[in-house]
Protein backbone atom coordinates (compact mmCIF):
# COMPACT_ATOMS: atom_id res chain seq x y z
CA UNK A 1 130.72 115.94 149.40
CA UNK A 2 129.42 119.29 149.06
CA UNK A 3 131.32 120.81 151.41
CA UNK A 4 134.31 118.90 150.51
CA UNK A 5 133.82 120.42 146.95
CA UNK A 6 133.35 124.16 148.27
CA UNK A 7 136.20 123.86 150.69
CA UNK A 8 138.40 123.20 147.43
CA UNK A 9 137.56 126.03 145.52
CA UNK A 10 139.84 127.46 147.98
CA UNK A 11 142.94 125.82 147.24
CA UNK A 12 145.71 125.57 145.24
CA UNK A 13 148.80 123.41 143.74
CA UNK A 14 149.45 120.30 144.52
CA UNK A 15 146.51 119.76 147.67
CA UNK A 16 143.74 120.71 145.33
CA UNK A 17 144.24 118.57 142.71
CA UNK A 18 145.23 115.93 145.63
CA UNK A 19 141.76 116.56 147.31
CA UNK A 20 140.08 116.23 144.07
CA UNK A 21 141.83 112.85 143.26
CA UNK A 22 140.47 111.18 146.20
CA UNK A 23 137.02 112.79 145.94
CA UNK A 24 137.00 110.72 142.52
CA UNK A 25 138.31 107.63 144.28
CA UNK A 26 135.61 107.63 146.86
CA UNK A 27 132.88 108.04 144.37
CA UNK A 28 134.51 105.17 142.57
CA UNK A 29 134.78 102.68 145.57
CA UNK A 30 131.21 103.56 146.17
CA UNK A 31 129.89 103.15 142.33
CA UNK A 32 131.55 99.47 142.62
CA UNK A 33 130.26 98.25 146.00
CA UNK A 34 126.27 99.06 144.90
CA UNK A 35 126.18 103.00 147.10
CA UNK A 36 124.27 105.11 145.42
CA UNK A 37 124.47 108.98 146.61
CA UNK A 38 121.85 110.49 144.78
CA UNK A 39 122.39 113.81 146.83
CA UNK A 40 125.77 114.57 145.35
CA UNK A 41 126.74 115.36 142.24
CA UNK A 42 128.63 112.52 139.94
CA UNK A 43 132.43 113.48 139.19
CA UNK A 44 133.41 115.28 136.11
CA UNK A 45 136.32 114.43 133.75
CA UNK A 46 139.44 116.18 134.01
CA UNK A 47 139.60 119.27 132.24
CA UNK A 48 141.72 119.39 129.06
CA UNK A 49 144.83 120.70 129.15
CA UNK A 50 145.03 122.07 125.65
CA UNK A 51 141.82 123.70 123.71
CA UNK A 52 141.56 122.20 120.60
CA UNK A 53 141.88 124.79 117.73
CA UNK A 54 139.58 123.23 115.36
CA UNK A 55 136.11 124.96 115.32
CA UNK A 56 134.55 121.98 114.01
CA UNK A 57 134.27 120.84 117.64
CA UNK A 58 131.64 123.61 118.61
CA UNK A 59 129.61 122.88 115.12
CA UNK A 60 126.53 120.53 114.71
CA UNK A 61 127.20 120.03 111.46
CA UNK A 62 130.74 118.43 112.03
CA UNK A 63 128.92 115.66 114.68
CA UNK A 64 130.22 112.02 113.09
CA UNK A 65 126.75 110.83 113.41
CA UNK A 66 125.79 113.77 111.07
CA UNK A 67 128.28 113.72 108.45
CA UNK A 68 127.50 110.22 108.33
CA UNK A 69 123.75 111.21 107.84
CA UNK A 70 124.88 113.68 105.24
CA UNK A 71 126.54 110.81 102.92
CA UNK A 72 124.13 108.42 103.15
CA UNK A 73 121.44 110.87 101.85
CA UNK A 74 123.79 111.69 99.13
CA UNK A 75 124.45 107.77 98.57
CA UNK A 76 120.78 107.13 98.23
CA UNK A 77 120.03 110.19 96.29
CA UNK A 78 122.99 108.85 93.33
CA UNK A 79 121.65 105.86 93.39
CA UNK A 80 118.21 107.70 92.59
CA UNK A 81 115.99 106.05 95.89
CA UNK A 82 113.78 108.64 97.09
CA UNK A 83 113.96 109.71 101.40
CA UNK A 84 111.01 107.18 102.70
CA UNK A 85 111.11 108.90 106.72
CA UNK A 86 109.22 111.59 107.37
CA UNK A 87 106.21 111.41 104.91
CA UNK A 88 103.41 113.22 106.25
CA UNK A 89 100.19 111.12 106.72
CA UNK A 90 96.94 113.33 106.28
CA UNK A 91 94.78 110.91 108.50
CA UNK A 92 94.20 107.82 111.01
CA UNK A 93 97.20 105.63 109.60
CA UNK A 94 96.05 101.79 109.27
CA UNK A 95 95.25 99.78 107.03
CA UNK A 96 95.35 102.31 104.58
CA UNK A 97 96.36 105.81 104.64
CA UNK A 98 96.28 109.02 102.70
CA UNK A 99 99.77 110.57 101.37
CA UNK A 100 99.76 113.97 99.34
CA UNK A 101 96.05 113.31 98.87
CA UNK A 102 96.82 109.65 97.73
CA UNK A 103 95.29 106.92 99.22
CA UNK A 104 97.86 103.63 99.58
CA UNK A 105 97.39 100.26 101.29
CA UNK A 106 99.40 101.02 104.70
CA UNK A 107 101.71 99.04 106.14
CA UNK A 108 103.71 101.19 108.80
CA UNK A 109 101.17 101.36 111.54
CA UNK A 110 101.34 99.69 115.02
CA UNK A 111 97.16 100.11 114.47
CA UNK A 112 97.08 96.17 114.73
CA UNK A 113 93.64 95.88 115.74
CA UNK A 114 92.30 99.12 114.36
CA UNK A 115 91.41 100.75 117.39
CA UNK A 116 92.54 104.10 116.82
CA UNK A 117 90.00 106.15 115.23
CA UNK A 118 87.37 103.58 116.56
CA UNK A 119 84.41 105.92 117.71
CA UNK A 120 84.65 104.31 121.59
CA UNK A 121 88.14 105.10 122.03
CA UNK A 122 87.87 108.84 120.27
CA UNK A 123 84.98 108.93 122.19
CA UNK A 124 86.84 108.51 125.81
CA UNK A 125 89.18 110.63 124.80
CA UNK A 126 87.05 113.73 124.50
CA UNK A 127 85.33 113.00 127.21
CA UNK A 128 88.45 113.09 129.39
CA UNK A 129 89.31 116.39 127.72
CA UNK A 130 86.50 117.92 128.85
CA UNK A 131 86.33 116.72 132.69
CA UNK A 132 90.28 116.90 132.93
CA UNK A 133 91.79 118.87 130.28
CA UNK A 134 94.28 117.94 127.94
CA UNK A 135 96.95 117.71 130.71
CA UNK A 136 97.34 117.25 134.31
CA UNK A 137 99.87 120.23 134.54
CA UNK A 138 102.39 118.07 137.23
CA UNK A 139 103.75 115.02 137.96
CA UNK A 140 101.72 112.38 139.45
CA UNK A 141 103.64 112.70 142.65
CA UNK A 142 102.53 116.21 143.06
CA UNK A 143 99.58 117.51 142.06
CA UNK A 144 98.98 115.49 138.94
CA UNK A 145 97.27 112.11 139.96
CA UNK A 146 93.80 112.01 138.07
CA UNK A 147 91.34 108.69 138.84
CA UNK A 148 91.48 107.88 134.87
CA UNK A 149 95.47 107.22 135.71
CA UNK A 150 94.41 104.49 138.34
CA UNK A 151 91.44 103.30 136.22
CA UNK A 152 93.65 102.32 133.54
CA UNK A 153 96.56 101.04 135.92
CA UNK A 154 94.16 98.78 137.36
CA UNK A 155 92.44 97.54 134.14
CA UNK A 156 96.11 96.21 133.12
CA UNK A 157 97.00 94.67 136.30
CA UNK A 158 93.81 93.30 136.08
CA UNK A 159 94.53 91.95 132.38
CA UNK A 160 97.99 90.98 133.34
CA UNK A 161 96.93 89.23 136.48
CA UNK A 162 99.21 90.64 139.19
CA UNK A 163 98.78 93.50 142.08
CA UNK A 164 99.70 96.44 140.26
CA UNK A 165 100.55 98.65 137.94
CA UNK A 166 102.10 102.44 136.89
CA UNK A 167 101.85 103.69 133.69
CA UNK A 168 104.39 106.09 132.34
CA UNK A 169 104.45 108.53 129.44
CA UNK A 170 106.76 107.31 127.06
CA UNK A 171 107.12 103.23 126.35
CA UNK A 172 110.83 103.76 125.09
CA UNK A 173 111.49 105.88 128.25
CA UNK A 174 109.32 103.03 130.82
CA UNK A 175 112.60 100.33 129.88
CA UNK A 176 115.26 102.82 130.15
CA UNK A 177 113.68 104.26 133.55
CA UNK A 178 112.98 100.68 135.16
CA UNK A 179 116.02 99.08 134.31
CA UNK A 180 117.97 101.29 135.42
CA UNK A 181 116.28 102.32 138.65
CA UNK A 182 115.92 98.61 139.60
CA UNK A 183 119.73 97.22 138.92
CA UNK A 184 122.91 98.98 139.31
CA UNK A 185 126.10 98.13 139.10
CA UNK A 186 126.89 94.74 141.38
CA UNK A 187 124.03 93.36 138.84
CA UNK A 188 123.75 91.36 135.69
CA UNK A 189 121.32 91.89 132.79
CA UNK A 190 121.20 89.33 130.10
CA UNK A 191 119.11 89.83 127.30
CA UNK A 192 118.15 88.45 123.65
CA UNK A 193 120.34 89.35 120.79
CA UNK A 194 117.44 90.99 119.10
CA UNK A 195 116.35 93.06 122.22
CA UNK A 196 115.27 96.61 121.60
CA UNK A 197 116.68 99.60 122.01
CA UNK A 198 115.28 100.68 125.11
CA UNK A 199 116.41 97.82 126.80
CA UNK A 200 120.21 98.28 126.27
CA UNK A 201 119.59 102.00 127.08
CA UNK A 202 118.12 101.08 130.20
CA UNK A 203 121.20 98.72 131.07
CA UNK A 204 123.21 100.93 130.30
CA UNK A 205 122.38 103.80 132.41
CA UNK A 206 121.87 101.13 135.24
CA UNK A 207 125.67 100.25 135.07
CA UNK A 208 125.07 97.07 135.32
CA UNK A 209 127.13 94.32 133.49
CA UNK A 210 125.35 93.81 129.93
CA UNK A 211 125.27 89.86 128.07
CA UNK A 212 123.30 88.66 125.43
CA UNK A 213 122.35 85.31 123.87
CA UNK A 214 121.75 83.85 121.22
CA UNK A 215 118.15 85.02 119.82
CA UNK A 216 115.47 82.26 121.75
CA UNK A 217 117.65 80.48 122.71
CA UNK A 218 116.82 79.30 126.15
CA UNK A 219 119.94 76.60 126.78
CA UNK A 220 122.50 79.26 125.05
CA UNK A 221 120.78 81.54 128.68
CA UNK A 222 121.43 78.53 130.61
CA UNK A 223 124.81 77.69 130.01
CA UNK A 224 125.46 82.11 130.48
CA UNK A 225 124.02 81.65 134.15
CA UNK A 226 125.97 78.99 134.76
CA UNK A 227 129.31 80.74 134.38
CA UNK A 228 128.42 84.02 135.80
CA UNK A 229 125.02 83.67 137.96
CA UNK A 230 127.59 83.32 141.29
CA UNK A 231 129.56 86.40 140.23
CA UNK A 232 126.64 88.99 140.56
CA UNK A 233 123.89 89.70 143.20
CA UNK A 234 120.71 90.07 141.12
CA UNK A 235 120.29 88.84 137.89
CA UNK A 236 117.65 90.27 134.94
CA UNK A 237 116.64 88.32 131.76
CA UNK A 238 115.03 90.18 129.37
CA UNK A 239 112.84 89.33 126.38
CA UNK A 240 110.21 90.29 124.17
CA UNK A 241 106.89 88.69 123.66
CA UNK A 242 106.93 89.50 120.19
CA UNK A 243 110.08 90.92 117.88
CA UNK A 244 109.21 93.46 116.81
CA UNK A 245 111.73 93.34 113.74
CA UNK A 246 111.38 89.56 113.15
CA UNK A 247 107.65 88.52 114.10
CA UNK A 248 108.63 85.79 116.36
CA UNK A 249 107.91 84.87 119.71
CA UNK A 250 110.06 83.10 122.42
CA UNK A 251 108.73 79.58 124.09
CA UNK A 252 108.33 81.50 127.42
CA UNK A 253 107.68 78.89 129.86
CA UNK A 254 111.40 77.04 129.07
CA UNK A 255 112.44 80.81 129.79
CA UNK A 256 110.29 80.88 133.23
CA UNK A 257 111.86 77.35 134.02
CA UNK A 258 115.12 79.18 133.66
CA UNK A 259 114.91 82.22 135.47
CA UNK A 260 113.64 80.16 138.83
CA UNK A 261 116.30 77.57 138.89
CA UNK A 262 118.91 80.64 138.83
CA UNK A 263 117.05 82.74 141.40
CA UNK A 264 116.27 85.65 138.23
CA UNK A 265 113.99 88.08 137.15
CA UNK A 266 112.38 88.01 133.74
CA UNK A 267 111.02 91.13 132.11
CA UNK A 268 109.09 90.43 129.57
CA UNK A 269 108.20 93.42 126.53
CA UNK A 270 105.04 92.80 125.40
CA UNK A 271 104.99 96.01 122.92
CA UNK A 272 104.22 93.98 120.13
CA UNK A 273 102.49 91.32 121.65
CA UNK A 274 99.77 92.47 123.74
CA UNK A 275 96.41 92.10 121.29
CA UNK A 276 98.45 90.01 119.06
CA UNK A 277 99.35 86.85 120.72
CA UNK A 278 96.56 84.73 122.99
CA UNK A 279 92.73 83.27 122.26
CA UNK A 280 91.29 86.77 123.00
CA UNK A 281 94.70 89.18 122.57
CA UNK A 282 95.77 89.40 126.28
CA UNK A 283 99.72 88.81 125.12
CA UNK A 284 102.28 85.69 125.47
CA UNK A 285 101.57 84.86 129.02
CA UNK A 286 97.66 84.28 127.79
CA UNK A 287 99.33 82.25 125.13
CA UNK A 288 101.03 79.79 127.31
CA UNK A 289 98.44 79.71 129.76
CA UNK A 290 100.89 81.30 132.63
CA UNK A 291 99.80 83.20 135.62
CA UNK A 292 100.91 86.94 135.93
CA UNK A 293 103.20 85.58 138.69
CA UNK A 294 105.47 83.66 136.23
CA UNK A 295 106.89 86.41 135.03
CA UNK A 296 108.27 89.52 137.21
CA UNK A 297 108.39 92.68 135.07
CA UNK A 298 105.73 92.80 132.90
CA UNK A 299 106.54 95.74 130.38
CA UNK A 300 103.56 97.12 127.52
CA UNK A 301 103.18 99.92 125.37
CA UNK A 302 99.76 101.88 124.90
CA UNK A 303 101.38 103.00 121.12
CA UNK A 304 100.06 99.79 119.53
CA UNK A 305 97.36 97.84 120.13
CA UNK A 306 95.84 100.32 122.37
CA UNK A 307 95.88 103.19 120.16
CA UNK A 308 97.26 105.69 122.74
CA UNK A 309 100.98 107.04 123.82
CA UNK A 310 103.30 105.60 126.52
CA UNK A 311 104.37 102.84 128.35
CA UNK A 312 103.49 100.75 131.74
CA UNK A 313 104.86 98.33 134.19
CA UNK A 314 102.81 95.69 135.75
CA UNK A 315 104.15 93.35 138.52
CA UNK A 316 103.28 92.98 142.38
CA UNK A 317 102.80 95.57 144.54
CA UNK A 318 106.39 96.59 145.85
CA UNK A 319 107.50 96.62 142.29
CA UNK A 320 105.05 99.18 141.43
CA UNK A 321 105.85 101.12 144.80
CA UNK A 322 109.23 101.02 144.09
CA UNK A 323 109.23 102.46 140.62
CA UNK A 324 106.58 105.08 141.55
CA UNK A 325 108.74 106.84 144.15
CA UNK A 326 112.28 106.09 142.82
CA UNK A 327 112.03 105.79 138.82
CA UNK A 328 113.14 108.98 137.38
CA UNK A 329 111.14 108.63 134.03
CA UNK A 330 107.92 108.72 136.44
CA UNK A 331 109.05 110.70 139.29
CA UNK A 332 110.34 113.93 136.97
CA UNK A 333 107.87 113.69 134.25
CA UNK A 334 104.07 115.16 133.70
CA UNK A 335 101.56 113.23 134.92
CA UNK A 336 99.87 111.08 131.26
CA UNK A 337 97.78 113.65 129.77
CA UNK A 338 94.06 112.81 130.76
CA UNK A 339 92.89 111.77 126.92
CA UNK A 340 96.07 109.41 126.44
CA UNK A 341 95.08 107.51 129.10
CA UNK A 342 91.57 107.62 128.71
CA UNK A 343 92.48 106.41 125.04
CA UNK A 344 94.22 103.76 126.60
CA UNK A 345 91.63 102.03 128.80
CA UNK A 346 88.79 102.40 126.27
CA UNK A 347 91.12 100.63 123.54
CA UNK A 348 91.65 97.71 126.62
CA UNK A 349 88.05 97.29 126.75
CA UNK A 350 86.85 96.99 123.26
CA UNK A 351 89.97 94.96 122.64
CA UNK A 352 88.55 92.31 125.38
CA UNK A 353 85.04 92.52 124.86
CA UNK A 354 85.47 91.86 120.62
CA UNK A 355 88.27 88.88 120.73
CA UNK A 356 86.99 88.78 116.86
CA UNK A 357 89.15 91.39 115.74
CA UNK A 358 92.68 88.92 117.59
CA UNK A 359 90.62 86.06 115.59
CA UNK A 360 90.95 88.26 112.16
CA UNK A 361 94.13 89.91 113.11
CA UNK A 362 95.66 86.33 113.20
CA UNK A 363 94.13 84.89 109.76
CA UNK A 364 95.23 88.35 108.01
CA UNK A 365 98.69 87.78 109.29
CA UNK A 366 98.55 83.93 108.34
CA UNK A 367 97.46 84.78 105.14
CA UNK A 368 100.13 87.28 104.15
CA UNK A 369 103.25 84.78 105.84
CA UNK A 370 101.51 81.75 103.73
CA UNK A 371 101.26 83.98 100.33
CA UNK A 372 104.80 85.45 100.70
CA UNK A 373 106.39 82.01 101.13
CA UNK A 374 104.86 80.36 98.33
CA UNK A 375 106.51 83.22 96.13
CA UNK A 376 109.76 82.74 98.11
CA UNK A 377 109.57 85.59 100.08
CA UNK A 378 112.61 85.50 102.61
CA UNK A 379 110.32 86.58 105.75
CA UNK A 380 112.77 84.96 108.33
CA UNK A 381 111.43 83.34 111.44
CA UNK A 382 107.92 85.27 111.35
CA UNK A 383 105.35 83.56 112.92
CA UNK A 384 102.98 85.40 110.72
CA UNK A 385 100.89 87.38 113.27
CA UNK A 386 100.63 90.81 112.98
CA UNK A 387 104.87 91.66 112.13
CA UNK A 388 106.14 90.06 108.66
CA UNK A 389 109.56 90.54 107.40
CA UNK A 390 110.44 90.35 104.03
CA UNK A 391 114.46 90.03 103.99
CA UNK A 392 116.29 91.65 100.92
CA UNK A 393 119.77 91.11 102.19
CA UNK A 394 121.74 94.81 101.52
CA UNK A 395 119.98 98.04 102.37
CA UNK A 396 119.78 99.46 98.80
CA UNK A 397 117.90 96.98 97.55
CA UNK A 398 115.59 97.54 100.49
CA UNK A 399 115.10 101.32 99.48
CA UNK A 400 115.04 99.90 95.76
CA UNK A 401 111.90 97.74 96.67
CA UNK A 402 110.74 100.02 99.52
CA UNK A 403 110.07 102.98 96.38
CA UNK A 404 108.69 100.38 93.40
CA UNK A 405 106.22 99.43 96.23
CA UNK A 406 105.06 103.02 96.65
CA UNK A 407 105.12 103.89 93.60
CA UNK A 408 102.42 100.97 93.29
CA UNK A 409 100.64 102.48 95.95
CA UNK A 410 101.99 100.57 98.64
CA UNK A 411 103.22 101.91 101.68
CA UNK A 412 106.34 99.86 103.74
CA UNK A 413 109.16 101.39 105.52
CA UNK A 414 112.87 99.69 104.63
CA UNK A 415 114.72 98.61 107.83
CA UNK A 416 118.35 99.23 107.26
CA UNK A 417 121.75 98.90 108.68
CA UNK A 418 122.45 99.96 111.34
CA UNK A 419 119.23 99.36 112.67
CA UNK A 420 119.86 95.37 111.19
CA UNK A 421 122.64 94.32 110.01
CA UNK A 422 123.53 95.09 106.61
CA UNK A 423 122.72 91.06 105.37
CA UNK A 424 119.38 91.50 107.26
CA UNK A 425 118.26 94.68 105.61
CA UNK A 426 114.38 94.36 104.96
CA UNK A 427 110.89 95.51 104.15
CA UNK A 428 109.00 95.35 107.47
CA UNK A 429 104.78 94.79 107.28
CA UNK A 430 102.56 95.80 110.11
CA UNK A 431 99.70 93.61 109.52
CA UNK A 432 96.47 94.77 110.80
CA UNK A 433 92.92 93.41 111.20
CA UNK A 434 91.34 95.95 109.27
CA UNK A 435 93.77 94.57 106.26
CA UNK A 436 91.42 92.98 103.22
CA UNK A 437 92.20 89.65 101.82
CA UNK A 438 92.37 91.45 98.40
CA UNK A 439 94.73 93.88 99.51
CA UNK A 440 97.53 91.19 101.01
CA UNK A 441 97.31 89.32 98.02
CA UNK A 442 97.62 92.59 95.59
CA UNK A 443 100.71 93.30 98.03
CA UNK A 444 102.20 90.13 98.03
CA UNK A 445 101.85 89.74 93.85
CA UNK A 446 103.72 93.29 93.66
CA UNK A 447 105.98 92.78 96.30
CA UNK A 448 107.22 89.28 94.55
CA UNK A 449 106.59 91.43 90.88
CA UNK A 450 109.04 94.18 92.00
CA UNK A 451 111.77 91.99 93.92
CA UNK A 452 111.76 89.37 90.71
CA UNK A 453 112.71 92.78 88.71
CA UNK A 454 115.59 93.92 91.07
């Protein structure tokens, strides 16, 4: 291909362009049969025959997603509801934080069990500074494989209970890299309605085909494999073992049931479930009693529950392999800088050796869900464990409620279209351990105070 593409530079007229048309055709026949040809270059669209005159092209400022930006800042600002993104924090955020020297109750934080800022896990973390540095300079592959990497790969396959594990240095990157390293384009994904982002980034850069279904509904995946399971050669199912925008779990093992009788994988996101669901925190598959084997893809972040940055994969051996040698968001990136990961693994251990702070987590989150119902709270399908929405139903009067709240001292981010839909617009609560009973029920008697008022 390269030469093919040098030996054209030399021509002209009609043969060029000829050449160049069946340059494009090859890389398309090979695209649809499964090749991949990572050595050559992928084929650029055709040039435009006219320049557009408008400078607004080569502006910023002109993008659609920023104008769009631009008037919904203006909308808001009319309407006299006050920017909530961006505030800075001027400590540890969890279950309280401090905001232009003001302390509020905090819910925002992925802190669920409070282990960031606990003195073990700072603790690690300097000492990894000081043996490794604060980074390991390469990529794992080359030079920057450090034994605390391994240490805390191990520890998760260990928690996780299959052969191995890698651990990359972003979690929204570790979907987007995997997917789309494991499953190209003769493939199927299918995937819950309320999957995350990363997910249908992941697909999409896989080329796969992309379906979802309806949200936990395992007969609404059944009756999808049944029309198109023949038409594809592997299959993916993804879920999550907790929404992270809903609070809800899926029944896993009908899912598990699934995937075998239609010879599929199942990836399973256990961002917001890992310390949060199971007797002593180790995630959905310790809550349904399954063996690591049940599921294929087991997919964490280190961002919540483990205090720490980044993402990991945990599955059998050739998985692991495979995705250490092939998966671009590993292969190209920095190794995980040497506190991050020792973060990580010290977070993993005080989470299993004190199952009390799950135990706590769990009657916190009760707590709030019970309160917030009996003052008829919308909080959707929340099983009431560490993620608690509280549904307002249009996006202003999310920002409306988001502000009163703060104002109260109160701090909850509004989730807003497009990030929901516009009907599902919401106050979102991160419920942590370290939460008081006195402070849930203060919040839950302002929160139904302020939304009786709007």
């Amino acid at each position: 291909m390269k030469e093919l593409r040098s030996s054209i530079g030399f021509l002209t007229g009609g043969l060029k362009e000829r050449l160049i048309q069946e340059a494009l055709a090859l890389r398309t026949r090979r695209a649809e049969s499964g090749a991949r040809d990572s050595a050559s270059p992928e084929p650029v669209a055709p040039v435009p025959t006219a320049v557009p005159a408008s400078e607004s092209v080569a502006r910023f400022d002109q993008l659609p997603g920023y104008r769009q930006l631009r008037l919904l800042r203006a909308g808001a600002a009319q309407l006299g509801i006050e920017n909530p993104f961006f505030r800075i924090h001027e400590g540890i955020g969890g279950a309280t934080t401090i905001i232009a020297g003001r302390e509020y109750i905090n819910y925002s934080s992925y802190n669920y069990l409070g282990l960031c800022g606990h003195p073990q896990v700072q603790a690690a973390a300097g000492q990894a500074i000081e043996r490794y540095g604060t980074s390991v300079s390469a990529s794992r592959l080359v030079s920057g494989e450090r034994p605390i990497h391994r240490e805390l790969e191990r520890a998760l396959a260990q928690a996780y209970q299959t052969e191995d594990c890698v651990a990359f240095v972003s979690g929204h990157a570790t979907n987007v890299s995997a997917i789309a390293t494991l499953f190209g384009a003769r493939d199927l994904v299918l995937h819950d309605a309320l999957i995350h982002n990363s997910v249908l980034q992941g697909i999409t850069l896989s080329g796969a085909r992309r379906m979802a279904f309806a949200h936990n509904d395992a007969q609404a995946l059944e009756e999808l494999l049944r029309e198109w399971r023949g038409r594809f050669e592997r299959v993916l199912i993804v879920l999550e073992g907790v929404y992270g925008m809903d609070g809800d779990f899926p029944d896993l093992p009908r899912f598990v049931d699934v995937k075998r009788r239609h010879r599929a994988f199942l990836m399973v996101d256990e961002a917001h479930s890992l310390g949060v669901l199971g007797a002593s925190g180790l995630g959905i598959r310790e809550h349904f009693g399954l063996h690591g084997s049940d599921v294929d893809i087991w997919m964490g972040t280190l961002s919540k529950t483990l205090a720490s940055c980044g993402g990991f994969v945990a599955g059998d051996s050739p998985l692991v392999e495979h995705l250490k040698c092939l998966a671009p968001g590993f292969l190209y990136s920095v190794g995980m800088a040497p506190p991050v990961a020792a973060a990580a693994l010290a977070a993993l251990e005080v989470l299993q050796a004190e199952p009390a702070r799950v135990h706590r987590l769990r009657e916190r989150g009760a707590l709030f869900l019970d309160l917030a119902r009996e003052q008829g709270i919308d909080t959707g399908t929340s099983a009431g464990l560490a993620v608690i929405p509280a549904v307002t139903g249009s996006s202003i009067r999310a920002g409306r409620l988001a502000q009163a709240l703060f104002r109260r001292g109160i701090n909850v981010q509004p989730i807003v279209h497009p990030a929901v839909p516009e009907q599902a617009s919401r106050l979102r609560f991160f419920v942590s351990s370290e939460h008081t009973p006195e402070q849930i029920r203060a919040t839950v008697q302002a929160l139904a105070q302020e939304s009786e008022k709007l």
